[in-house]
N, C-alpha and C. Protein backbone atom coordinates (compact mmCIF):
# COMPACT_ATOMS: atom_id res chain seq x y z
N UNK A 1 -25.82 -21.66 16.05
CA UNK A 1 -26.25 -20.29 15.84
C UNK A 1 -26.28 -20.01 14.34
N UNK A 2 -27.29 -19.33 13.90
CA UNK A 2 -27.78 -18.95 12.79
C UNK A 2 -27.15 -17.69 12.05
N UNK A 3 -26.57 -17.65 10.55
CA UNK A 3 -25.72 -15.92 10.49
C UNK A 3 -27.09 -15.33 9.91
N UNK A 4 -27.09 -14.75 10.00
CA UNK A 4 -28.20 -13.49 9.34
C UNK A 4 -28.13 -13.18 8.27
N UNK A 5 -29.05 -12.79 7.54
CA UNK A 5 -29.15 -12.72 6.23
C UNK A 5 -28.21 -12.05 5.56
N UNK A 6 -27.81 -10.42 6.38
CA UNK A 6 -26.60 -9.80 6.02
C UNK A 6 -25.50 -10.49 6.25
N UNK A 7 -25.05 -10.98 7.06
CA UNK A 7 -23.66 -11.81 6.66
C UNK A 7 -24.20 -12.78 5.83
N UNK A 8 -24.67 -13.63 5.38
CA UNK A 8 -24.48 -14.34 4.26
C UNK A 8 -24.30 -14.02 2.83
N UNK A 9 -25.04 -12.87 2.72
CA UNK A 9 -25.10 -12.11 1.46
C UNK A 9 -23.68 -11.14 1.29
N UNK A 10 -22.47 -11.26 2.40
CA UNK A 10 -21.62 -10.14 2.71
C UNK A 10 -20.61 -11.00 1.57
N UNK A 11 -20.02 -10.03 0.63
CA UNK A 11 -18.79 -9.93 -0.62
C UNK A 11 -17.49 -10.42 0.04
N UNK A 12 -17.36 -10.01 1.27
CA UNK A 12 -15.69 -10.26 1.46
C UNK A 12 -15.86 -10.57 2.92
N UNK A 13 -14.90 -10.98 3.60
CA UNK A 13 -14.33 -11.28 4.76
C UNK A 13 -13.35 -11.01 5.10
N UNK A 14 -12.91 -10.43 6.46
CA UNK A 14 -11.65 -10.12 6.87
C UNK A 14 -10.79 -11.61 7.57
N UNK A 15 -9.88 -11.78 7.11
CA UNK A 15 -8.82 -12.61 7.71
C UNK A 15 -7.59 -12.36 8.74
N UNK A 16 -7.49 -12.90 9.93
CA UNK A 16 -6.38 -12.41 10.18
C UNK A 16 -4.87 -12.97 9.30
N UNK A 17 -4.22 -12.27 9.38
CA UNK A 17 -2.66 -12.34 8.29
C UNK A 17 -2.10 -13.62 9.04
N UNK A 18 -1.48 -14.17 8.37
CA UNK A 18 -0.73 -15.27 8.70
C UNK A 18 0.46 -14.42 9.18
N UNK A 19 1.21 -15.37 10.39
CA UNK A 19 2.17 -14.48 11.00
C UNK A 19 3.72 -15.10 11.41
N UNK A 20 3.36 -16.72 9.77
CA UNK A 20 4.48 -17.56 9.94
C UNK A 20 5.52 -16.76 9.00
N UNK A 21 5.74 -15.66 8.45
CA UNK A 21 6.89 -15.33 8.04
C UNK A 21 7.19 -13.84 8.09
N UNK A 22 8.37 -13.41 7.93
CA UNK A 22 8.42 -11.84 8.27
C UNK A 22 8.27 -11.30 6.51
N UNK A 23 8.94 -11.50 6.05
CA UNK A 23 8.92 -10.73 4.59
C UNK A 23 7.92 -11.76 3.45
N UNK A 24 7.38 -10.91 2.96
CA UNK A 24 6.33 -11.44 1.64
C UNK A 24 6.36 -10.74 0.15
N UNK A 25 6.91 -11.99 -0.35
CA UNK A 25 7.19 -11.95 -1.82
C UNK A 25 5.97 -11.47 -2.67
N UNK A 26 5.37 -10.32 -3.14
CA UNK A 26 4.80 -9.87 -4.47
C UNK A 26 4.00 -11.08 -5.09
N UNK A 27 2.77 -11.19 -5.37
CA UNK A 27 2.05 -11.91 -6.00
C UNK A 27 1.54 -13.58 -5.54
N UNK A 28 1.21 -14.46 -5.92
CA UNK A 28 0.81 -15.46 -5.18
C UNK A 28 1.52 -16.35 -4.63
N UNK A 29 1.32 -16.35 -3.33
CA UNK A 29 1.79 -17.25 -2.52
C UNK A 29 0.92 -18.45 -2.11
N UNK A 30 1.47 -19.56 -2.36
CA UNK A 30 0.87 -21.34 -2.77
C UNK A 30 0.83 -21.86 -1.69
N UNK A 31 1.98 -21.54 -0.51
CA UNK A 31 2.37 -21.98 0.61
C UNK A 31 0.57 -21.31 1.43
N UNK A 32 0.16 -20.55 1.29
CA UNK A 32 -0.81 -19.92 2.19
C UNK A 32 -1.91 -19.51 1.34
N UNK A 33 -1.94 -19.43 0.08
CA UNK A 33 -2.94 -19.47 -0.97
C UNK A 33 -3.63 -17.87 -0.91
N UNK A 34 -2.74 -17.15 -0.53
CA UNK A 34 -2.88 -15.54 -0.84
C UNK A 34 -2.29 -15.16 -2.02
N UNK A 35 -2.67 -14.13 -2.65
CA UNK A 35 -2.56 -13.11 -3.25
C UNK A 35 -1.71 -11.85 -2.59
N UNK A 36 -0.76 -11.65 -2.97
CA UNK A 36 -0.04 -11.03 -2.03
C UNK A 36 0.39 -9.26 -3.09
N UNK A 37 -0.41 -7.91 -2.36
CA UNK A 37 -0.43 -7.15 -3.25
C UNK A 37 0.51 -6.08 -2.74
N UNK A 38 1.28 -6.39 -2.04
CA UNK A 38 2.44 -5.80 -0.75
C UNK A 38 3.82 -5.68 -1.67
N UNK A 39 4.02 -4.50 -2.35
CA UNK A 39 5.52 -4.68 -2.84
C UNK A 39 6.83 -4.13 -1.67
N UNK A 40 6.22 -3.89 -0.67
CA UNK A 40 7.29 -3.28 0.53
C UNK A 40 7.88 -4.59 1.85
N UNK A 41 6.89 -5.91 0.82
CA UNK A 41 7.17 -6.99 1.39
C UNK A 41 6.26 -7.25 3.19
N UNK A 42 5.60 -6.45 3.87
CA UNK A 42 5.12 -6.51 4.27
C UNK A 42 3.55 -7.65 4.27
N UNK A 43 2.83 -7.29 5.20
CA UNK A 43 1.25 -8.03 5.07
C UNK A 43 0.71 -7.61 6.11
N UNK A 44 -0.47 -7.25 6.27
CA UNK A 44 -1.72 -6.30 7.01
C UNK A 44 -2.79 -7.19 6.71
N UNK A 45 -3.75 -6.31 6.73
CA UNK A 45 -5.30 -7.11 6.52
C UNK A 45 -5.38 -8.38 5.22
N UNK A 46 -5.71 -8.88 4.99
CA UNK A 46 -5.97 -10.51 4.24
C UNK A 46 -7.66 -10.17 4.13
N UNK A 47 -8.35 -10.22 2.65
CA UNK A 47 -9.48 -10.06 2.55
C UNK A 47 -9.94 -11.19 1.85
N UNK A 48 -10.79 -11.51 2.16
CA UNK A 48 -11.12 -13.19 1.17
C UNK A 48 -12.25 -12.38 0.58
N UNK A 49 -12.37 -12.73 -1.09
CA UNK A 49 -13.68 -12.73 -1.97
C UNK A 49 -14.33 -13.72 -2.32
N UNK A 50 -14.86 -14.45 -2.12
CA UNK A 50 -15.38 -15.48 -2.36
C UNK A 50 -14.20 -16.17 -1.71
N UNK A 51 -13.43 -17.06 -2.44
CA UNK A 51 -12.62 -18.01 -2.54
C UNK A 51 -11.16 -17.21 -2.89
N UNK A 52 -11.29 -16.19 -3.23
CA UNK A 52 -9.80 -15.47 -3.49
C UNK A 52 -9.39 -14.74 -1.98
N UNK A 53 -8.07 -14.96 -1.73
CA UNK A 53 -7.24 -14.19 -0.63
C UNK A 53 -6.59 -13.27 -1.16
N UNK A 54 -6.69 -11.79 -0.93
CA UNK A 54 -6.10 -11.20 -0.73
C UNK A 54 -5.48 -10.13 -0.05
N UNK A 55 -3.63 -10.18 0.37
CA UNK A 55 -2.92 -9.79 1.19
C UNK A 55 -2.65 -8.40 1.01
N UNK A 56 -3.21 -7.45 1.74
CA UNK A 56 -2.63 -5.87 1.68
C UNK A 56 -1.73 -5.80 2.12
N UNK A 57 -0.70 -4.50 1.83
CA UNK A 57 0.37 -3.85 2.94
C UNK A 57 -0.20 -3.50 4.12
N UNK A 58 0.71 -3.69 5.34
CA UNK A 58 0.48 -3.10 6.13
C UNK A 58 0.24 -1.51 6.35
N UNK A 59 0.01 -1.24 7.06
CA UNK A 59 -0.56 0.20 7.89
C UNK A 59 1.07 0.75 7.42
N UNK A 60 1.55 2.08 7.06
CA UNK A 60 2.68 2.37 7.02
C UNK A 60 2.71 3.38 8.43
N UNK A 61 3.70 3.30 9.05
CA UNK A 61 3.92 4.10 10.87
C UNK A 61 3.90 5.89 10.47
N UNK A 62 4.53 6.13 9.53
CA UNK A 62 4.07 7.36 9.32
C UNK A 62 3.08 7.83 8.40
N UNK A 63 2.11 8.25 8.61
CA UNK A 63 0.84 8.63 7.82
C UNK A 63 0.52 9.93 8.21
N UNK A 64 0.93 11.18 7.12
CA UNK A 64 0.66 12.40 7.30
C UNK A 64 -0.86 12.36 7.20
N UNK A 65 -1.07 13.03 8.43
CA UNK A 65 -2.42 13.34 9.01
C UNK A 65 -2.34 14.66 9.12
N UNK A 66 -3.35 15.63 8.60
CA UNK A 66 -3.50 17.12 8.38
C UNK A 66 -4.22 17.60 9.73
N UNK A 67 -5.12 16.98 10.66
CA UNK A 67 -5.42 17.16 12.01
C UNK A 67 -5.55 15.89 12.64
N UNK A 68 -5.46 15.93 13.82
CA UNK A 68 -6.09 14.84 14.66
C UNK A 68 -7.62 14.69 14.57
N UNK A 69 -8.65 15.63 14.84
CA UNK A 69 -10.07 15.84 14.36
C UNK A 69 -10.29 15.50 13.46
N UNK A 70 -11.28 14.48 13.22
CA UNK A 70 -11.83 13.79 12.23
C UNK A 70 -12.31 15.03 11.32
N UNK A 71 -13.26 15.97 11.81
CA UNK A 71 -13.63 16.64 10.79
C UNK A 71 -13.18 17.50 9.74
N UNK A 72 -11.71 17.81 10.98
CA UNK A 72 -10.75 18.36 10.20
C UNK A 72 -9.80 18.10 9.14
N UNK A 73 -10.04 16.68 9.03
CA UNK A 73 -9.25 15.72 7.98
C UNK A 73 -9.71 15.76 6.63
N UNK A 74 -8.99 16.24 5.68
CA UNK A 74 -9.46 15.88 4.17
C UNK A 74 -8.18 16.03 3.52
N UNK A 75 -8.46 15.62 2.46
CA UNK A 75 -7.13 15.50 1.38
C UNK A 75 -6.52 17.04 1.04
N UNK A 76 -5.01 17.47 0.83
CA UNK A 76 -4.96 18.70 0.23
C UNK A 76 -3.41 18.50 -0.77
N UNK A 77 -3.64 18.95 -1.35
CA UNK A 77 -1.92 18.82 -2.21
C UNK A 77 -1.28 19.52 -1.08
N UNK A 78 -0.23 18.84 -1.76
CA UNK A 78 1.41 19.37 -1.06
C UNK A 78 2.22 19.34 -2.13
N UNK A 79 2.89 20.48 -1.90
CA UNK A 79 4.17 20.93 -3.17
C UNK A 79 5.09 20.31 -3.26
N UNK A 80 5.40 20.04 -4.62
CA UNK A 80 6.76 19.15 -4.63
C UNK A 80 8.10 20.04 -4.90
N UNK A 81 9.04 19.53 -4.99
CA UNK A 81 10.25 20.37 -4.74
C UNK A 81 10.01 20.84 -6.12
N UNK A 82 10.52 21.94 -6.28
CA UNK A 82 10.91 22.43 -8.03
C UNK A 82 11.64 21.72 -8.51
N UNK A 83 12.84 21.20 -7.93
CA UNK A 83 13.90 20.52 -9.09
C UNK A 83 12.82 19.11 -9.68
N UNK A 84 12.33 18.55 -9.21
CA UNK A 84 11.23 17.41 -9.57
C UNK A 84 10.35 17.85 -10.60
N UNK A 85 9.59 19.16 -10.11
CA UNK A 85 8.30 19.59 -10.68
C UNK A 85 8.83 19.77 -11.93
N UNK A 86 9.96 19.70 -12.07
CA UNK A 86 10.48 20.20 -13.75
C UNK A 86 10.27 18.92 -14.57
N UNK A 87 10.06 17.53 -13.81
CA UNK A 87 10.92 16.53 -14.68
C UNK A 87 9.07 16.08 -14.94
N UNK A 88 8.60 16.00 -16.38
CA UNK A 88 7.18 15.00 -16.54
C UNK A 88 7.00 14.09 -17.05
N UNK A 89 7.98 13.29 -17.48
CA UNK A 89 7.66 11.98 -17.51
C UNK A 89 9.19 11.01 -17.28
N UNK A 90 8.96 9.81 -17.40
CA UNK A 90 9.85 8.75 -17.00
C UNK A 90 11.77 9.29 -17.94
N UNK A 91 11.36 9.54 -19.45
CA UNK A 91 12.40 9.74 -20.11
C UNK A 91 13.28 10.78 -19.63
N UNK A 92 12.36 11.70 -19.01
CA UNK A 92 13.45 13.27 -18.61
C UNK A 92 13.83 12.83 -17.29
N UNK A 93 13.62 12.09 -16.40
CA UNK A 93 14.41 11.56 -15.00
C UNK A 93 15.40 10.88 -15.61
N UNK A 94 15.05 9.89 -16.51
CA UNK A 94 16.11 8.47 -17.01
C UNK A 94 17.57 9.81 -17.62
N UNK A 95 17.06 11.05 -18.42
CA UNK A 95 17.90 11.42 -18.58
C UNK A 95 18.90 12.65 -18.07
N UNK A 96 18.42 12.64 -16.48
CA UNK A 96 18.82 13.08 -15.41
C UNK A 96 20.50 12.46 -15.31
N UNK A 97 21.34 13.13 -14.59
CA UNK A 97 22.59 12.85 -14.07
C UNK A 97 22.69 11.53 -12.95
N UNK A 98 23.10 10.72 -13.16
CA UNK A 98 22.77 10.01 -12.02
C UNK A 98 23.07 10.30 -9.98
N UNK A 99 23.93 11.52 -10.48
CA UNK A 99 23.97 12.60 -8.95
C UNK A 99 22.64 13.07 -8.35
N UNK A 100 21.99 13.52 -9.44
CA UNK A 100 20.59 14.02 -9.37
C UNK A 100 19.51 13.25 -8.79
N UNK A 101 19.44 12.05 -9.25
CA UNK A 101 19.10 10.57 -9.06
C UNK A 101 19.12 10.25 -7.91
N UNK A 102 20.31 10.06 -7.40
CA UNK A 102 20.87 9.89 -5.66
C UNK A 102 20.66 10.49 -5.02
N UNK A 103 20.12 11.72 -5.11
CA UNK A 103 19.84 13.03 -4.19
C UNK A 103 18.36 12.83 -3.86
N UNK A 104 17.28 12.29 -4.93
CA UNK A 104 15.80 12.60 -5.17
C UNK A 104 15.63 11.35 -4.66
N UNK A 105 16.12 10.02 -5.29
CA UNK A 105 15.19 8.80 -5.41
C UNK A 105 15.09 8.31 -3.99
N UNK A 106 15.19 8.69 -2.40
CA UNK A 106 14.74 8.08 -1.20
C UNK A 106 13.41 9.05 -0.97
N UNK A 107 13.50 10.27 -1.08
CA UNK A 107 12.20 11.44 -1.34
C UNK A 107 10.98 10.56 -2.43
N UNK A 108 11.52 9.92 -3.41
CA UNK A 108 10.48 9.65 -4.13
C UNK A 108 10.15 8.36 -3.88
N UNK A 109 10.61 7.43 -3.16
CA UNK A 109 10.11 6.17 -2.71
C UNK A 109 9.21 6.90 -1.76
N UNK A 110 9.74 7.01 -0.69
CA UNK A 110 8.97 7.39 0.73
C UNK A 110 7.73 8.08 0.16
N UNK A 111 7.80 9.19 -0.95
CA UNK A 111 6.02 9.69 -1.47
C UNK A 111 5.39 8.46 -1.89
């Protein structure tokens, strides 16, 4: 069977993920010749470009969704706490209390 002109001319390919290990180390992996762009250690979709693999994160289980209705779906801000909204760049957290720190930093992974 013959591919068609559009798949031959197609940029990328989907791969299924290799499913010989549970956790995946950040950056290239030799053992499976991915690109691995997952810092939560995870792996989801595998996209080949030409000759390059690369490994996304998976799907994360909670994904704030603003409706179920497609049409109703679009992006909108959401407010961040005030004690945060105060801090704008890296130096004024670093020179946060480290109490302060412990209270915020599982809120600010999970965003």
């Amino acid at each position: 069977m013959q591919k068609s002109e559009d798949e031959n001319l197609s940029l990328k390919n989907v791969l299924p993920a290799p499913s010989s290990k549970k956790r995946w180390e950040y950056g290239y992996d030799s053992e499976h010749d991915i690109v691995v762009i997952s810092k939560d250690g995870t792996l989801g979709e595998v996209y080949q470009i030409q000759n390059l693999k690369i490994g996304l994160p998976s799907v994360p289980n909670n994904v704030h969704k603003r409706s179920l209705k497609k049409a109703e779906q679009h992006w909108e801000h959401q407010e961040h706490p005030k004690e945060l909204s105060r801090i704008k760049t890296i130096f004024e957290w670093n020179d946060m209390p480290n109490s302060f720190k412990g209270e915020w930093v599982d809120y600010i992974e999970n965003e």
